[in-house]
PDB file of N, CA and C in Angstrom:
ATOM      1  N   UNK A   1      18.596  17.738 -30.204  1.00  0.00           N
ATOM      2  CA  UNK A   1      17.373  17.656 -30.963  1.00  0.00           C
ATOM      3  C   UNK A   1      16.200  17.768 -29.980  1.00  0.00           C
ATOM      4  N   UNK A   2      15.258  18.712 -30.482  1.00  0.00           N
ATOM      5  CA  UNK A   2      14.170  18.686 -29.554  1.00  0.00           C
ATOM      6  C   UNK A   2      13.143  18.310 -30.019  1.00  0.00           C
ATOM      7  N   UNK A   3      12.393  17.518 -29.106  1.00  0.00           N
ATOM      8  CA  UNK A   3      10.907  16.612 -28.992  1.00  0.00           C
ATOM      9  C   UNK A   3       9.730  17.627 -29.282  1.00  0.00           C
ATOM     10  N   UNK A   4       8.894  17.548 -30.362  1.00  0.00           N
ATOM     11  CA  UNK A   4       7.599  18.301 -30.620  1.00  0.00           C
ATOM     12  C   UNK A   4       6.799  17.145 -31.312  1.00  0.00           C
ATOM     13  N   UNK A   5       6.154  17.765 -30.913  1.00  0.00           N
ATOM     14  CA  UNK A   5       4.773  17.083 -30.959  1.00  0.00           C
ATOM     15  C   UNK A   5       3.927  17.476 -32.004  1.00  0.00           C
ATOM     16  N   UNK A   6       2.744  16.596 -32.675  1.00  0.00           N
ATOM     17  CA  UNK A   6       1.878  17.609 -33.292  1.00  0.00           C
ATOM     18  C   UNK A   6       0.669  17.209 -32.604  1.00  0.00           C
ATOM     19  N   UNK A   7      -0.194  18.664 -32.562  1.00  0.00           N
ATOM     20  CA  UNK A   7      -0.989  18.878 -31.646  1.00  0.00           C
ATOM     21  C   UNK A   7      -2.541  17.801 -31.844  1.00  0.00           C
ATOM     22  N   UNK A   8      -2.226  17.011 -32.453  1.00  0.00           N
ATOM     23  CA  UNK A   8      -3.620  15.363 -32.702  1.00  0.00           C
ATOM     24  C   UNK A   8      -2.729  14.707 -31.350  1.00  0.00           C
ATOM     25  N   UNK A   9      -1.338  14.589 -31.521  1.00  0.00           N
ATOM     26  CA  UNK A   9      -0.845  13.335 -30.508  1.00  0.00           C
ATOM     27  C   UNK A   9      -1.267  14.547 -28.832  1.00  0.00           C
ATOM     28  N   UNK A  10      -0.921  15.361 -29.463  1.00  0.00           N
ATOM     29  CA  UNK A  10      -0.876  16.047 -27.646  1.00  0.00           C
ATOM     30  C   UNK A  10      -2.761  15.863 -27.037  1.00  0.00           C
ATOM     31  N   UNK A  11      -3.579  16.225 -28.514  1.00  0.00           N
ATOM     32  CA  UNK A  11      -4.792  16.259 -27.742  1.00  0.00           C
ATOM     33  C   UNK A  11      -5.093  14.843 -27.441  1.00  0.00           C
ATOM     34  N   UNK A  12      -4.685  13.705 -27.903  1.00  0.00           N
ATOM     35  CA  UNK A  12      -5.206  12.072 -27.682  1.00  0.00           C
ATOM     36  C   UNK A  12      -4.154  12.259 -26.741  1.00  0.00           C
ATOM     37  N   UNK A  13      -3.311  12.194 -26.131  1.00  0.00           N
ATOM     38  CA  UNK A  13      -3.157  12.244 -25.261  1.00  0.00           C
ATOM     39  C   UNK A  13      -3.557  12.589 -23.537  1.00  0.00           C
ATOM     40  N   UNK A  14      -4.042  14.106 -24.198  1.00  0.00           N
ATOM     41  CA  UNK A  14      -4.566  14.388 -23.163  1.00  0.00           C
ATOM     42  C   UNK A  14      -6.072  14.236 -23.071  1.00  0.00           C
ATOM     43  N   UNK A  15      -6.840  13.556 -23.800  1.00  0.00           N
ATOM     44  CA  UNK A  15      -7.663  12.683 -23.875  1.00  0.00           C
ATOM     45  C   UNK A  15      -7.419  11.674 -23.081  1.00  0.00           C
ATOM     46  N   UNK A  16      -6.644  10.744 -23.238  1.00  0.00           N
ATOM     47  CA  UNK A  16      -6.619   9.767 -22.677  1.00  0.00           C
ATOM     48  C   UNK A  16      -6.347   9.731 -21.076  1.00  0.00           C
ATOM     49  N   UNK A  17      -5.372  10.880 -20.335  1.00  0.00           N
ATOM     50  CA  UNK A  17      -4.967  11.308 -19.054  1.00  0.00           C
ATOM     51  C   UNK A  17      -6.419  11.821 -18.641  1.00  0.00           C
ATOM     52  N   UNK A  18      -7.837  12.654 -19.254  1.00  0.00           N
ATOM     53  CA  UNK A  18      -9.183  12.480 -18.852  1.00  0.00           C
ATOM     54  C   UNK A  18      -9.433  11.185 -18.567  1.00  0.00           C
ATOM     55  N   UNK A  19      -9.612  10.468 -19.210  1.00  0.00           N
ATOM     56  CA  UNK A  19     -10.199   9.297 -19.068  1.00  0.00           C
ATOM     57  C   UNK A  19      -9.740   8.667 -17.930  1.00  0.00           C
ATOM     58  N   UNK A  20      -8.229   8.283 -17.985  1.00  0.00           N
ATOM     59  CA  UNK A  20      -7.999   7.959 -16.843  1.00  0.00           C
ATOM     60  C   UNK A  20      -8.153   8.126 -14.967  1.00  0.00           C
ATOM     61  N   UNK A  21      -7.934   9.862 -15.556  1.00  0.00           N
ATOM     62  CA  UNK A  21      -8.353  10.665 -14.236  1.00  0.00           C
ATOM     63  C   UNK A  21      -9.677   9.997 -13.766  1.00  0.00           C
ATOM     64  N   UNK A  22     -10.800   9.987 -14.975  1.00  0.00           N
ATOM     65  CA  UNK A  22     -11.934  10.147 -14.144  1.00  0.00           C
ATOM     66  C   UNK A  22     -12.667   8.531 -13.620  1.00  0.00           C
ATOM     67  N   UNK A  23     -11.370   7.345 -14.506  1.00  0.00           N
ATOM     68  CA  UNK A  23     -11.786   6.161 -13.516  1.00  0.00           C
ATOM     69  C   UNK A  23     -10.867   6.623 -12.384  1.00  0.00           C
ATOM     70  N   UNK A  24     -10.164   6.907 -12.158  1.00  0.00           N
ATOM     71  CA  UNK A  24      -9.215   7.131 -11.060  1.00  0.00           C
ATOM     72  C   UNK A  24      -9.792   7.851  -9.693  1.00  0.00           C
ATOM     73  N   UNK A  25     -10.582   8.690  -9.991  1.00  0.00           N
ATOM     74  CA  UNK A  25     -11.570   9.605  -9.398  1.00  0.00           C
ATOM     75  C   UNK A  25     -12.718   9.141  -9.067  1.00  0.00           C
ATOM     76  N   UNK A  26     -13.498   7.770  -9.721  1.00  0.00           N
ATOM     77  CA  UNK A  26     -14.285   7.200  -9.029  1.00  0.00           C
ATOM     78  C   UNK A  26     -13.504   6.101  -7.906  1.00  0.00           C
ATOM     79  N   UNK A  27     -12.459   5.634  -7.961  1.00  0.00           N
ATOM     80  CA  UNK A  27     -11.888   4.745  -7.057  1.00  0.00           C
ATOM     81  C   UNK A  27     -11.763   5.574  -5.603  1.00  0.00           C
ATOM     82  N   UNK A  28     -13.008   5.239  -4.520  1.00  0.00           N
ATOM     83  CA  UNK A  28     -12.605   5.929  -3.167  1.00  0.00           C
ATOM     84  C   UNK A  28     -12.304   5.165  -2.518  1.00  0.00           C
ATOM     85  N   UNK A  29     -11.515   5.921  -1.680  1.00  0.00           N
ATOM     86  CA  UNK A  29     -10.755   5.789  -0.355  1.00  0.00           C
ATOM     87  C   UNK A  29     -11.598   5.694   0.544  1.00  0.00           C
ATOM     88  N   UNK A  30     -12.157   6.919   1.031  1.00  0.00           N
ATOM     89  CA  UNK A  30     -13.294   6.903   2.181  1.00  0.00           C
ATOM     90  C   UNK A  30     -13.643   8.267   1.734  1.00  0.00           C
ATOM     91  N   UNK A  31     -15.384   8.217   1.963  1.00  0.00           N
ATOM     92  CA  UNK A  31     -16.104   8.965   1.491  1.00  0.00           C
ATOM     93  C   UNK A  31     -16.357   9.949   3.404  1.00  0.00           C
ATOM     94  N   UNK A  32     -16.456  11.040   2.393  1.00  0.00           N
ATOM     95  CA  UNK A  32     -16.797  11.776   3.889  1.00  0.00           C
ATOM     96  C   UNK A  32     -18.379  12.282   4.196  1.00  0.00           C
ATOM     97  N   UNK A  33     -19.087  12.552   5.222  1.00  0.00           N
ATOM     98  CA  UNK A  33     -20.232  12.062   5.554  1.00  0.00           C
ATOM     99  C   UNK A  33     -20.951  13.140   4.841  1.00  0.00           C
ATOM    100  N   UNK A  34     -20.368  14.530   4.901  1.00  0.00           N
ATOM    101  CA  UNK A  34     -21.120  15.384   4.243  1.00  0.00           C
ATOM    102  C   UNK A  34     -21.376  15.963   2.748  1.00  0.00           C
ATOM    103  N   UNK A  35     -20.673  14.775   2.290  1.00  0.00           N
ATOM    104  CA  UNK A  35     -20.285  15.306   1.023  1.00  0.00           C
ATOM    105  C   UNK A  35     -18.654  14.892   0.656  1.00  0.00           C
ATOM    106  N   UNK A  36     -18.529  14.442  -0.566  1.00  0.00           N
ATOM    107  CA  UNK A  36     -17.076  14.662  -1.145  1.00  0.00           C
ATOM    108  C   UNK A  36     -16.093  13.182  -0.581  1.00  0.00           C
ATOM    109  N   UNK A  37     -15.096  13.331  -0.900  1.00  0.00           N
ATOM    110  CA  UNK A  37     -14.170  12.076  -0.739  1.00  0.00           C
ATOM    111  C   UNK A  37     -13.486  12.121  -0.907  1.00  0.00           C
ATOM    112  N   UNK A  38     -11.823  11.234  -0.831  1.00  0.00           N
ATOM    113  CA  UNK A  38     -10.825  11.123  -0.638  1.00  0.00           C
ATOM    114  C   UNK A  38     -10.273   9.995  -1.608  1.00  0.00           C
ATOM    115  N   UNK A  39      -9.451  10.158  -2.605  1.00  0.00           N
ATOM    116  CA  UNK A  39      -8.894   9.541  -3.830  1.00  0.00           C
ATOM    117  C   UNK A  39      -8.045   9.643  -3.912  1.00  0.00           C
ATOM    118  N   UNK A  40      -7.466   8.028  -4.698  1.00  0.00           N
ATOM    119  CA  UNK A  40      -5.987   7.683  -4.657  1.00  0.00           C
ATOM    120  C   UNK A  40      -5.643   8.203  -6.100  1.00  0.00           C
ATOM    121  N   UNK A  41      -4.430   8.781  -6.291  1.00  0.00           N
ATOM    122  CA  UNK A  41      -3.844   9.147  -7.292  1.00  0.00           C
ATOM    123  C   UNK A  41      -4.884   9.729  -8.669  1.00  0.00           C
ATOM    124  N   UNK A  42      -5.826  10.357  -8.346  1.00  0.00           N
ATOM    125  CA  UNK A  42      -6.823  10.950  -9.465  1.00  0.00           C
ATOM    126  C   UNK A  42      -6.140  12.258  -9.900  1.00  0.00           C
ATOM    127  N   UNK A  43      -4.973  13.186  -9.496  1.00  0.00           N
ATOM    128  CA  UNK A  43      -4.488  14.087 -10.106  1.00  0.00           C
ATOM    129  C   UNK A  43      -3.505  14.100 -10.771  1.00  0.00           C
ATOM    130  N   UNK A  44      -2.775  12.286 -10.405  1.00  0.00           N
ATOM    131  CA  UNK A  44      -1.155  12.297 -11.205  1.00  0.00           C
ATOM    132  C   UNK A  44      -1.184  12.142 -12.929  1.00  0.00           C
ATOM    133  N   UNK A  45      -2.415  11.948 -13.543  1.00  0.00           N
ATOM    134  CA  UNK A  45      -2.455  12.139 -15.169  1.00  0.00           C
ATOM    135  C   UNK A  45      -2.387  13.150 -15.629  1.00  0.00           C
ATOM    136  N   UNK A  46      -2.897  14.226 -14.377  1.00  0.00           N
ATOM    137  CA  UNK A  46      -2.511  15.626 -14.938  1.00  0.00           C
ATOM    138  C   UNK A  46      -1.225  16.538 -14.693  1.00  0.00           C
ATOM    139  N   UNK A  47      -1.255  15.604 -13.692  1.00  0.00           N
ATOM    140  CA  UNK A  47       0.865  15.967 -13.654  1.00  0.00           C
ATOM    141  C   UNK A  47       1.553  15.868 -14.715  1.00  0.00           C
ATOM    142  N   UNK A  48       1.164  14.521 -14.933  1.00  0.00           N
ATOM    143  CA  UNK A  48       2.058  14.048 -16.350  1.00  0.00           C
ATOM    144  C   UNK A  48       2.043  14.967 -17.156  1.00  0.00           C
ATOM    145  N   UNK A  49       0.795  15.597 -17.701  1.00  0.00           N
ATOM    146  CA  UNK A  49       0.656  15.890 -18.716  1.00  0.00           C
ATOM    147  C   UNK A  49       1.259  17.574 -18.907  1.00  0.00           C
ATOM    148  N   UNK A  50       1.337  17.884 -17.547  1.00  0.00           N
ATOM    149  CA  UNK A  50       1.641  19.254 -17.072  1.00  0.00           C
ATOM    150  C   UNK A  50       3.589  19.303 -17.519  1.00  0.00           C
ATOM    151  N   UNK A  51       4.010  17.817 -16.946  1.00  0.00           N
ATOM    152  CA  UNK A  51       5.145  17.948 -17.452  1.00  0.00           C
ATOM    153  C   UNK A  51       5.785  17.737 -18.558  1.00  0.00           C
ATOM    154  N   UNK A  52       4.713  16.884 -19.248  1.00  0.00           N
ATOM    155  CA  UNK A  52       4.999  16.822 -20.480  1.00  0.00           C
ATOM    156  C   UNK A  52       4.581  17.656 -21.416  1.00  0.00           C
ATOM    157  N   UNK A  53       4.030  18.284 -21.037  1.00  0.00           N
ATOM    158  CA  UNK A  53       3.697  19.131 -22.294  1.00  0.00           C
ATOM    159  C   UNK A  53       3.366  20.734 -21.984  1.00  0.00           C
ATOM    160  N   UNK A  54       3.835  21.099 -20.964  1.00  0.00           N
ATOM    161  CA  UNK A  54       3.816  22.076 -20.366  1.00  0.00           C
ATOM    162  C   UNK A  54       2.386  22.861 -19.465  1.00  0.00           C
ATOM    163  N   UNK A  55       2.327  23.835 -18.650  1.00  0.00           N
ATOM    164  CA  UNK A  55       1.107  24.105 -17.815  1.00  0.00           C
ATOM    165  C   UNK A  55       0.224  24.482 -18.539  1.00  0.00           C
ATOM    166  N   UNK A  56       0.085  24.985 -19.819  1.00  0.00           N
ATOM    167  CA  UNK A  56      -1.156  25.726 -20.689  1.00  0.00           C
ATOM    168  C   UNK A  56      -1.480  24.163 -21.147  1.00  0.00           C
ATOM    169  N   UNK A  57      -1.307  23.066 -21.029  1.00  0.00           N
ATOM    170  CA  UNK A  57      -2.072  21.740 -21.439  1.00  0.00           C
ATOM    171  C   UNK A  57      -2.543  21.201 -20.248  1.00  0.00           C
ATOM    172  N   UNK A  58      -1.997  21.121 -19.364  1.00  0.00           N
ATOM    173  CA  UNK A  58      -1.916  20.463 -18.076  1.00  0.00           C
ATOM    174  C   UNK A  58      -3.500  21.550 -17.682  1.00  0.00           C
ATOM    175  N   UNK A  59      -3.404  22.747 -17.498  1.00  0.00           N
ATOM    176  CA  UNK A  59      -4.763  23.542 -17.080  1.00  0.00           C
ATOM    177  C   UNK A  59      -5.797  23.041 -17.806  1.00  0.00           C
ATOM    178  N   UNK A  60      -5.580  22.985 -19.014  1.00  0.00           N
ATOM    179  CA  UNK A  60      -6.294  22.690 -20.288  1.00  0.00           C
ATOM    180  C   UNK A  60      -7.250  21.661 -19.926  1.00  0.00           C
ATOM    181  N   UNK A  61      -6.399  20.422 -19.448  1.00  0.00           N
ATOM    182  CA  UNK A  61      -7.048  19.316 -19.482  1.00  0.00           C
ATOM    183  C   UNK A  61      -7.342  19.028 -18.032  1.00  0.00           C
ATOM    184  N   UNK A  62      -7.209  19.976 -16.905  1.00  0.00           N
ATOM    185  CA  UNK A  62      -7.727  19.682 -15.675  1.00  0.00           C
ATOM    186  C   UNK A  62      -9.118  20.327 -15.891  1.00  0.00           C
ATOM    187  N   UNK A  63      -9.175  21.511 -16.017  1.00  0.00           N
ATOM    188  CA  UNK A  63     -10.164  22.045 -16.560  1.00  0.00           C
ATOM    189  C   UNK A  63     -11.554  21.345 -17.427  1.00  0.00           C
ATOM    190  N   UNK A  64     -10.968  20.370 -18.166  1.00  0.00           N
ATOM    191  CA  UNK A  64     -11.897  19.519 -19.336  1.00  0.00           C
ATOM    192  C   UNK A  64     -12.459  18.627 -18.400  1.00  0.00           C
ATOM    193  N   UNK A  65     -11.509  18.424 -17.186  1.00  0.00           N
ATOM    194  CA  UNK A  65     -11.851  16.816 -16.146  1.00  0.00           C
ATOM    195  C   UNK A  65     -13.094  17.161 -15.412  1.00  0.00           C
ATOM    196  N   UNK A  66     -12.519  18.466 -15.236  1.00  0.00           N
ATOM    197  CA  UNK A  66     -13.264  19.313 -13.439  1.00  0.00           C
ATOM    198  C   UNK A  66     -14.576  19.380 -14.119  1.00  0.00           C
ATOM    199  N   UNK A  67     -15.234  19.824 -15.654  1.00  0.00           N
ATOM    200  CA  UNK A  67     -16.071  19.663 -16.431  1.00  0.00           C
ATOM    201  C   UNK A  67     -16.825  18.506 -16.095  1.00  0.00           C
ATOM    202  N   UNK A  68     -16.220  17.247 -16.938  1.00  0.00           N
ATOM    203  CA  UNK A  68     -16.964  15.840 -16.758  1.00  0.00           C
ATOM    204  C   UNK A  68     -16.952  15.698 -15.487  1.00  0.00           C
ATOM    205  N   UNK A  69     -15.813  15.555 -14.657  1.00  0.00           N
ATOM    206  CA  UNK A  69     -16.933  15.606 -13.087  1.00  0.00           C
ATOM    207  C   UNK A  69     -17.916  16.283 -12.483  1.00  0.00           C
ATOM    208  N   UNK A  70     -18.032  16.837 -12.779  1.00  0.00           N
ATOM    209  CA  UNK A  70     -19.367  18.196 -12.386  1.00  0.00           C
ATOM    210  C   UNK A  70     -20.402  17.405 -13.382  1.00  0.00           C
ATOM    211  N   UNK A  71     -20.232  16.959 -14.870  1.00  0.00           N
ATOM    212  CA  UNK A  71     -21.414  16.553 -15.021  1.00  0.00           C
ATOM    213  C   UNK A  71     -21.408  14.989 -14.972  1.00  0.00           C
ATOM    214  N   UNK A  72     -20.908  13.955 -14.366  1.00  0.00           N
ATOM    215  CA  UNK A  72     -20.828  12.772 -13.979  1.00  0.00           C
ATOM    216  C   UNK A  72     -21.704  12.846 -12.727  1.00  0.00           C
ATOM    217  N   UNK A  73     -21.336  13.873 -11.742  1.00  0.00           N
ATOM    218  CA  UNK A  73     -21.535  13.650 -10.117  1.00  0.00           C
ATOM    219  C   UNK A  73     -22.570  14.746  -9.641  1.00  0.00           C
ATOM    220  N   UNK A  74     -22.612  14.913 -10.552  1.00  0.00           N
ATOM    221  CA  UNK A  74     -24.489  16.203 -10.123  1.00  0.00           C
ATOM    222  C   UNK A  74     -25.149  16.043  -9.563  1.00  0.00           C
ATOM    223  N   UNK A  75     -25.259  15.970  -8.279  1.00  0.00           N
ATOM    224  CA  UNK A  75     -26.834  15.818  -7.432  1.00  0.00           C
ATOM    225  C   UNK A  75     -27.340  16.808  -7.057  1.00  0.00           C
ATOM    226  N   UNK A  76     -28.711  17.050  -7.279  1.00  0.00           N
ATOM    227  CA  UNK A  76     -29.440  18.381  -6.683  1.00  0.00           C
ATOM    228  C   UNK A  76     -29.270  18.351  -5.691  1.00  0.00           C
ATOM    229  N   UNK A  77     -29.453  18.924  -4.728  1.00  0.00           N
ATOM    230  CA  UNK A  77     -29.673  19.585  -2.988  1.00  0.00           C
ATOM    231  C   UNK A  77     -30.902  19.159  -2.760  1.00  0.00           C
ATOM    232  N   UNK A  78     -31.249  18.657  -1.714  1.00  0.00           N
ATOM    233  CA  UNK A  78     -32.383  18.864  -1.573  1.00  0.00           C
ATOM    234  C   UNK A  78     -33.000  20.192  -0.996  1.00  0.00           C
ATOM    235  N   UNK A  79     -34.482  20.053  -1.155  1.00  0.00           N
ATOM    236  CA  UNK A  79     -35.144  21.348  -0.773  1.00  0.00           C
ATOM    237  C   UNK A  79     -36.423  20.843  -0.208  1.00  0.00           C
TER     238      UNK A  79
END
Protein backbone atom coordinates (compact mmCIF):
# COMPACT_ATOMS: atom_id res chain seq x y z
CA UNK A 1 0.00 0.00 0.00
CA UNK A 2 1.28 3.30 -0.86
CA UNK A 3 1.38 6.58 1.27
CA UNK A 4 -0.28 9.78 -0.58
CA UNK A 5 -0.96 12.56 0.60
CA UNK A 6 -3.42 15.29 -0.18
CA UNK A 7 -1.85 18.28 -1.25
CA UNK A 8 -3.47 20.79 2.13
CA UNK A 9 -1.32 18.16 4.39
CA UNK A 10 1.81 18.42 2.01
CA UNK A 11 1.46 22.32 1.80
CA UNK A 12 1.03 22.70 5.97
CA UNK A 13 3.59 20.82 6.06
CA UNK A 14 5.81 22.40 4.16
CA UNK A 15 4.70 25.42 5.79
CA UNK A 16 5.64 24.43 8.81
CA UNK A 17 9.52 23.06 7.68
CA UNK A 18 9.55 27.29 6.55
CA UNK A 19 8.91 28.26 9.69
CA UNK A 20 11.12 26.20 11.26
CA UNK A 21 13.98 26.77 8.86
CA UNK A 22 13.76 30.34 9.39
CA UNK A 23 13.95 30.20 13.43
CA UNK A 24 16.68 27.82 12.73
CA UNK A 25 18.43 30.31 10.46
CA UNK A 26 18.34 33.02 12.90
CA UNK A 27 20.19 30.74 15.55
CA UNK A 28 24.13 31.74 14.80
CA UNK A 29 27.03 30.09 15.25
CA UNK A 30 29.49 32.82 14.43
CA UNK A 31 28.83 35.59 12.31
CA UNK A 32 31.47 36.48 9.78
CA UNK A 33 32.91 40.03 9.69
CA UNK A 34 31.91 40.85 6.25
CA UNK A 35 28.77 39.79 5.97
CA UNK A 36 26.78 36.43 6.36
CA UNK A 37 27.10 33.54 8.97
CA UNK A 38 27.33 30.20 9.92
CA UNK A 39 24.13 28.03 11.13
CA UNK A 40 23.32 25.05 12.88
CA UNK A 41 21.02 22.74 11.13
CA UNK A 42 18.85 25.58 9.10
CA UNK A 43 18.73 23.24 5.91
CA UNK A 44 17.68 19.82 7.56
CA UNK A 45 13.64 20.83 7.28
CA UNK A 46 14.25 20.94 3.84
CA UNK A 47 15.80 17.67 3.63
CA UNK A 48 13.00 16.27 5.24
CA UNK A 49 10.76 17.52 3.15
CA UNK A 50 12.83 16.69 -0.01
CA UNK A 51 12.56 13.15 1.23
CA UNK A 52 9.42 13.07 2.02
CA UNK A 53 7.78 14.27 -0.47
CA UNK A 54 10.03 14.31 -3.19
CA UNK A 55 12.59 17.22 -4.91
CA UNK A 56 9.76 19.29 -6.84
CA UNK A 57 8.51 20.11 -2.96
CA UNK A 58 11.71 20.18 -1.32
CA UNK A 59 12.84 23.12 -4.26
CA UNK A 60 9.45 24.41 -3.77
CA UNK A 61 9.83 25.19 -0.32
CA UNK A 62 13.59 26.13 -0.26
CA UNK A 63 12.80 28.53 -2.70
CA UNK A 64 9.65 30.03 -0.50
CA UNK A 65 12.52 30.19 2.54
CA UNK A 66 15.37 31.81 0.37
CA UNK A 67 12.25 34.40 -0.31
CA UNK A 68 11.44 35.23 3.46
CA UNK A 69 15.05 35.46 4.10
CA UNK A 70 15.86 37.96 1.61
CA UNK A 71 12.92 39.80 2.95
CA UNK A 72 13.58 39.25 6.82
CA UNK A 73 17.45 40.24 6.38
CA UNK A 74 17.52 43.21 3.85
CA UNK A 75 19.98 45.73 4.54
CA UNK A 76 20.82 48.41 2.08
CA UNK A 77 24.60 48.92 1.29
CA UNK A 78 25.73 51.71 2.17
CA UNK A 79 26.60 54.55 -0.20
Amino acid sequence: MSKTYSKTRTLVECALMIALGTVLANIKIYELPNGGSITLFSMLPFIMISFRHGVKWGLFTGFVNSLLQMLLGFYAPPA
